[in-house]
Protein backbone atom coordinates (compact mmCIF):
# COMPACT_ATOMS: atom_id res chain seq x y z
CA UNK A 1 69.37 123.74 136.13
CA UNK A 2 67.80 124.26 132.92
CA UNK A 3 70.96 125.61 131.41
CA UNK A 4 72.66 122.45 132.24
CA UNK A 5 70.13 120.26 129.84
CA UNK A 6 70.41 122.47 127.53
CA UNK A 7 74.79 122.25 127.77
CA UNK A 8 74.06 118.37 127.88
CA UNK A 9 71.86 117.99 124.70
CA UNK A 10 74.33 120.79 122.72
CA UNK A 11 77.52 118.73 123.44
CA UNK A 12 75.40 115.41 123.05
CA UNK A 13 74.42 116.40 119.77
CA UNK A 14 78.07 117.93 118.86
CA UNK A 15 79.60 114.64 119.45
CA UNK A 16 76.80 112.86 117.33
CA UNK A 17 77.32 115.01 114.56
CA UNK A 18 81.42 114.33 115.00
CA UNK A 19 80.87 110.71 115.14
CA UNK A 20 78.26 110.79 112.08
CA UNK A 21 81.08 113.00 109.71
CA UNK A 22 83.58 110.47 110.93
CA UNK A 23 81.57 107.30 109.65
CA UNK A 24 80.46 109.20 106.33
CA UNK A 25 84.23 110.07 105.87
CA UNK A 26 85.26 106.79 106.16
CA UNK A 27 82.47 105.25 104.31
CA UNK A 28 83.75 107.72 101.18
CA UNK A 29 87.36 106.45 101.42
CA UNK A 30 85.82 103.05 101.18
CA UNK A 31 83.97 103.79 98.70
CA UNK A 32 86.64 105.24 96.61
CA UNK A 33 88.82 102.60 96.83
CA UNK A 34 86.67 100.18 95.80
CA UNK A 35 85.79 101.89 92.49
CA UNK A 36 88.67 103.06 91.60
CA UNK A 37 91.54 101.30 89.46
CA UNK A 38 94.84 103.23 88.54
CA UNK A 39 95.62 103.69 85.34
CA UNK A 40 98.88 101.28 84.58
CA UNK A 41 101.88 103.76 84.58
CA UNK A 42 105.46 103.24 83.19
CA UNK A 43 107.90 101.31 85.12
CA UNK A 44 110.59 98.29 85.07
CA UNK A 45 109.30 94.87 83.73
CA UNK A 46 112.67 93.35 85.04
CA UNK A 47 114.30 93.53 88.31
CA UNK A 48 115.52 96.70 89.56
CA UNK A 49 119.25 97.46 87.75
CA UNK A 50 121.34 100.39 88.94
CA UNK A 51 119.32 101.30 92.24
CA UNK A 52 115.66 101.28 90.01
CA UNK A 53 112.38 100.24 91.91
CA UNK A 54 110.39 97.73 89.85
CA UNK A 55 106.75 97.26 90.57
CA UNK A 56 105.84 94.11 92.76
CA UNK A 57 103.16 92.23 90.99
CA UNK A 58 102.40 94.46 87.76
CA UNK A 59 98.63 94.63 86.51
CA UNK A 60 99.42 95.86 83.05
């Protein structure tokens, strides 16, 4: 019986751990994208001419 606890807390604890690297993870991605601004980066002012992608709303 005592090696059934034990099982319980281990996998308990496992999927604590999991769900706390999951949350940090996501916290970081968050993070990141909320300090970060791309540097502006060559491409078409005007519409797209001869198969060309244009950006949609430029920030530069």
């Amino acid at each position: 019986m005592r090696t059934r606890v034990g099982t319980r807390v281990m996998v308990g604890l496992a999927v604590l751990a999991g769900i706390g690297i999951f949350i940090a993870a996501n916290a970081h991605l968050i993070w990141t994208s909320v300090h970060s601004q791309p540097d502006c980066v060559p491409h078409l002012k005007l519409p797209g001419q001869g198969g060309q992608f244009r950006a949609a709303q430029s920030s530069c």
